[in-house]
N, C-alpha and C. Protein backbone atom coordinates (compact mmCIF):
# COMPACT_ATOMS: atom_id res chain seq x y z
N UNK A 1 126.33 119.00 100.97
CA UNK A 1 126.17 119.19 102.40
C UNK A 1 127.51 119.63 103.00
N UNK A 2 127.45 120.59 103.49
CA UNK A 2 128.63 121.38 104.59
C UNK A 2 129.45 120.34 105.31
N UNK A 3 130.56 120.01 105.61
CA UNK A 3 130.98 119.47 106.65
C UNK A 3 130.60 120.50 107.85
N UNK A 4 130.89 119.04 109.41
CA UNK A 4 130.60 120.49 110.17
C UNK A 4 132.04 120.40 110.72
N UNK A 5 132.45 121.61 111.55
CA UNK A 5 133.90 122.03 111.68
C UNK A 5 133.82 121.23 113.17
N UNK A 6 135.37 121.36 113.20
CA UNK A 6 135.98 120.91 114.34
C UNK A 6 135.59 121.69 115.43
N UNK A 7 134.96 121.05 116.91
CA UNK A 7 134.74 121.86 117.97
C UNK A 7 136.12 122.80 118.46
N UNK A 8 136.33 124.05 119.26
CA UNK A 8 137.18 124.50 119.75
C UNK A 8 136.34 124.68 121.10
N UNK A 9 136.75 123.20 121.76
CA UNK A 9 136.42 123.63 123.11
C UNK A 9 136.64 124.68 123.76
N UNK A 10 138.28 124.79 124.11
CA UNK A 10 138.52 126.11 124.86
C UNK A 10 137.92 127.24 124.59
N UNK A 11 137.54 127.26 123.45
CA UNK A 11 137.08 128.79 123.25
C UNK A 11 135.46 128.86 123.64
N UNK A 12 134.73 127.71 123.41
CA UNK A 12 133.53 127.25 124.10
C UNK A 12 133.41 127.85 125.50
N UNK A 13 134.34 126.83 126.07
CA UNK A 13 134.40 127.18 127.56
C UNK A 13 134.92 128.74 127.99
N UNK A 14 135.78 129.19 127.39
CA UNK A 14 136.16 130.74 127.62
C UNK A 14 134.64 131.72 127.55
N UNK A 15 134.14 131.41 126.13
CA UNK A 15 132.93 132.45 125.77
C UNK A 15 131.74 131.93 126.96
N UNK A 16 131.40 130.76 127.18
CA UNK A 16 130.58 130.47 128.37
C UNK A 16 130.74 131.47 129.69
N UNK A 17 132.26 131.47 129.91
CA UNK A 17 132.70 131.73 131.30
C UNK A 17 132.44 133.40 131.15
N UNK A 18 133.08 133.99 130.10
CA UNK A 18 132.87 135.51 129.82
C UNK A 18 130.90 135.55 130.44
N UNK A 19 130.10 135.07 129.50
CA UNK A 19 128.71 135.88 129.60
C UNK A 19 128.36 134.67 130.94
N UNK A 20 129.11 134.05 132.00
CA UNK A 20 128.82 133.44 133.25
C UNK A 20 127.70 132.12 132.76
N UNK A 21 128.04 131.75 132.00
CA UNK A 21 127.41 130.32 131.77
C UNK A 21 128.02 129.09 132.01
N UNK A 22 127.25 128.33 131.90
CA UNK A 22 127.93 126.87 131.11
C UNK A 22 128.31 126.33 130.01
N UNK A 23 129.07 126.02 129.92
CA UNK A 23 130.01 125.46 128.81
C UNK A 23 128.80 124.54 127.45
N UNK A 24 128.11 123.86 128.36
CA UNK A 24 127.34 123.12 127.87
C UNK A 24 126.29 123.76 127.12
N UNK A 25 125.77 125.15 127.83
CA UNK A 25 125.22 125.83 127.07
C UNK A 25 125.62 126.22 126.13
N UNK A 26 126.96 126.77 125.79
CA UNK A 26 127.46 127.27 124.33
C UNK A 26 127.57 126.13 123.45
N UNK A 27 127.98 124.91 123.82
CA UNK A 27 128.08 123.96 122.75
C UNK A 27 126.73 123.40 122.47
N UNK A 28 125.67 123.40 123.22
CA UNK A 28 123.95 123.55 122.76
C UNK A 28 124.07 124.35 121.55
N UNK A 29 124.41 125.69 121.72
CA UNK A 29 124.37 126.41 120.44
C UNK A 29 125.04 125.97 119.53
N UNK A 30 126.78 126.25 119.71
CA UNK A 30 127.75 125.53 119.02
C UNK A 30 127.05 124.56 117.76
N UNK A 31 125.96 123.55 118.56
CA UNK A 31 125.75 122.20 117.65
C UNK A 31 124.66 122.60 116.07
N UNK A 32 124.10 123.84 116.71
CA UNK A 32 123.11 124.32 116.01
C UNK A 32 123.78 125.25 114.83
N UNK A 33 125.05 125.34 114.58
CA UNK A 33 125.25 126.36 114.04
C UNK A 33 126.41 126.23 113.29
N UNK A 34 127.31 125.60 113.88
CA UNK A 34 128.10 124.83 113.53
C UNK A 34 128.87 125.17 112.22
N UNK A 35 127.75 125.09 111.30
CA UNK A 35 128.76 125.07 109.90
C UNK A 35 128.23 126.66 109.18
N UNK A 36 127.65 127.76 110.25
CA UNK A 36 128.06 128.62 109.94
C UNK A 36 129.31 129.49 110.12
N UNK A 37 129.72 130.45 109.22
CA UNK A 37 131.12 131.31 109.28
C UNK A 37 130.80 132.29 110.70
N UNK A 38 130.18 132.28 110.82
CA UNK A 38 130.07 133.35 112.33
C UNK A 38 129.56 132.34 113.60
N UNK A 39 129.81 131.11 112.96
CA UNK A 39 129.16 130.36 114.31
C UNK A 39 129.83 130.51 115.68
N UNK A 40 131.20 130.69 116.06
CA UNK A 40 131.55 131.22 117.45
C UNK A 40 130.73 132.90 117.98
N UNK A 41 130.98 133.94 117.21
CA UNK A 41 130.08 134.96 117.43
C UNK A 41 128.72 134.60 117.41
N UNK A 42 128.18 134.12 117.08
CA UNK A 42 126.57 133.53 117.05
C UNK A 42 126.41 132.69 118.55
N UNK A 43 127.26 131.94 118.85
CA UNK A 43 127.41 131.65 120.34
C UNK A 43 127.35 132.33 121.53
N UNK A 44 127.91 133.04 121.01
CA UNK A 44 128.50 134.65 122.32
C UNK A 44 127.42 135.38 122.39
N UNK A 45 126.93 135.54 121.47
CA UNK A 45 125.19 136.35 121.30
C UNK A 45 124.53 135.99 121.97
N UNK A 46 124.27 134.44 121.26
CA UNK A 46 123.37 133.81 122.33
C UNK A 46 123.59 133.63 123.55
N UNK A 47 124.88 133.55 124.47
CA UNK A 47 124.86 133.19 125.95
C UNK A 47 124.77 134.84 126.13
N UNK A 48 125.03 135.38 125.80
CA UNK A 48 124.84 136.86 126.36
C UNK A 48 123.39 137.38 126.55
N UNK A 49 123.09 136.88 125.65
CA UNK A 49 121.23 137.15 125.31
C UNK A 49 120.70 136.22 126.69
N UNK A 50 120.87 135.13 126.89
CA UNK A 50 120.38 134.38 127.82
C UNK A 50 120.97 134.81 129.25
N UNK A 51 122.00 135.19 129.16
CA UNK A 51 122.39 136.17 130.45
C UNK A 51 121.41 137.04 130.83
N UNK A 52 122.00 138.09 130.35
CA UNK A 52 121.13 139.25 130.44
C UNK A 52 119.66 139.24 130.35
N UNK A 53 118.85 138.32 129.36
CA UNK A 53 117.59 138.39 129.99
C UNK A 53 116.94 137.30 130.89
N UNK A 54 117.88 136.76 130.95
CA UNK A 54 117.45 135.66 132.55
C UNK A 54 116.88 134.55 131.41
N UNK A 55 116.90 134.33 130.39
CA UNK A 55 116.50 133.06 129.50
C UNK A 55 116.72 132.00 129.51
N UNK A 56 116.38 130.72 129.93
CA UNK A 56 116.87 129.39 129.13
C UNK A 56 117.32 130.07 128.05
N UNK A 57 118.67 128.53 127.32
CA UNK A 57 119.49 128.90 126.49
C UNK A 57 118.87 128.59 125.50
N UNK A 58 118.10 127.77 125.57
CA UNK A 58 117.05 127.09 124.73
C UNK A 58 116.06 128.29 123.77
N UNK A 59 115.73 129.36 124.69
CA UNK A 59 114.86 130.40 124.27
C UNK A 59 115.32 131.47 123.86
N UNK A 60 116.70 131.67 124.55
CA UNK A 60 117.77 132.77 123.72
C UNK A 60 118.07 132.18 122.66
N UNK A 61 118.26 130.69 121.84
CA UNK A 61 118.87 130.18 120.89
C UNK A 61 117.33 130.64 120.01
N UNK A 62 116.24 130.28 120.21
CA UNK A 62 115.25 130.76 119.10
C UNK A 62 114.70 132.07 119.19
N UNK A 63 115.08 133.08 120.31
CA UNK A 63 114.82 134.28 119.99
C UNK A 63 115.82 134.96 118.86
N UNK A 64 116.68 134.65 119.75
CA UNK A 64 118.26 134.79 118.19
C UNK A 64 117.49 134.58 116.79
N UNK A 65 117.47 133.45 116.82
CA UNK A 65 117.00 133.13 115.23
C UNK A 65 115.93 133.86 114.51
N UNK A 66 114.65 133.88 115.19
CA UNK A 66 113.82 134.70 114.51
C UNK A 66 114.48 135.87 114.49
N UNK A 67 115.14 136.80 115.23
CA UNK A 67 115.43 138.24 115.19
C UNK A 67 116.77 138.31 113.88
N UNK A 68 116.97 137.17 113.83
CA UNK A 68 118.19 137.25 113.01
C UNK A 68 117.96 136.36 111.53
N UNK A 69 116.88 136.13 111.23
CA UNK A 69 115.56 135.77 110.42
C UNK A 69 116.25 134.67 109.90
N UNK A 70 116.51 134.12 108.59
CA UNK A 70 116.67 132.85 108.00
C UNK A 70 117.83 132.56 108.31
N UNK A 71 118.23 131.85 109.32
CA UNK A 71 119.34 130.94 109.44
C UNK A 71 119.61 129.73 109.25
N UNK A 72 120.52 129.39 108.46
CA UNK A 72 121.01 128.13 108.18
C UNK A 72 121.67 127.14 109.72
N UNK A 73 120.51 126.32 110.09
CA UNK A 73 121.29 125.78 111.23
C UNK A 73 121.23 124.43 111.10
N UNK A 74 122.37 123.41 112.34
CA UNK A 74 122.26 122.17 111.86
C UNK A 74 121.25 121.47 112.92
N UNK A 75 120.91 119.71 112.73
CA UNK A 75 120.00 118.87 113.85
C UNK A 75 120.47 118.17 114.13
């Protein structure tokens, strides 16, 4: 089993603030993803995705996934 990595808040809160979110929303993702190698870019996707189409983050986080097909995420 993966460890999962150390949070980098600031950068949380930076990528939130870029696509005009909440912080809380990226670390929603953040938690899901965690111990993947692209998990900060996988963040940014997703608040951008939920930006732009007016989404809960909730529904940008599983549109992501199916479109981006078998992902390894954490619970």
């Amino acid at each position: 089993m993966e460890q999962p990595t150390q949070t980098d808040l600031e950068l949380l809160i930076d990528l939130a603030t870029q696509a005009d979110m909440d912080y809380r929303d990226a670390y929603f993702v953040w938690e899901r993803v965690r111990t993947h190698p692209s998990a900060y870019l996988i963040v940014k996707a997703v608040l951008c995705l939920a930006d732009k189409q007016t989404l809960p983050i909730e529904v940008a986080f599983v549109t992501w996934s199916m479109w981006a097909g078998r992902l390894r995420v954490t619970r």
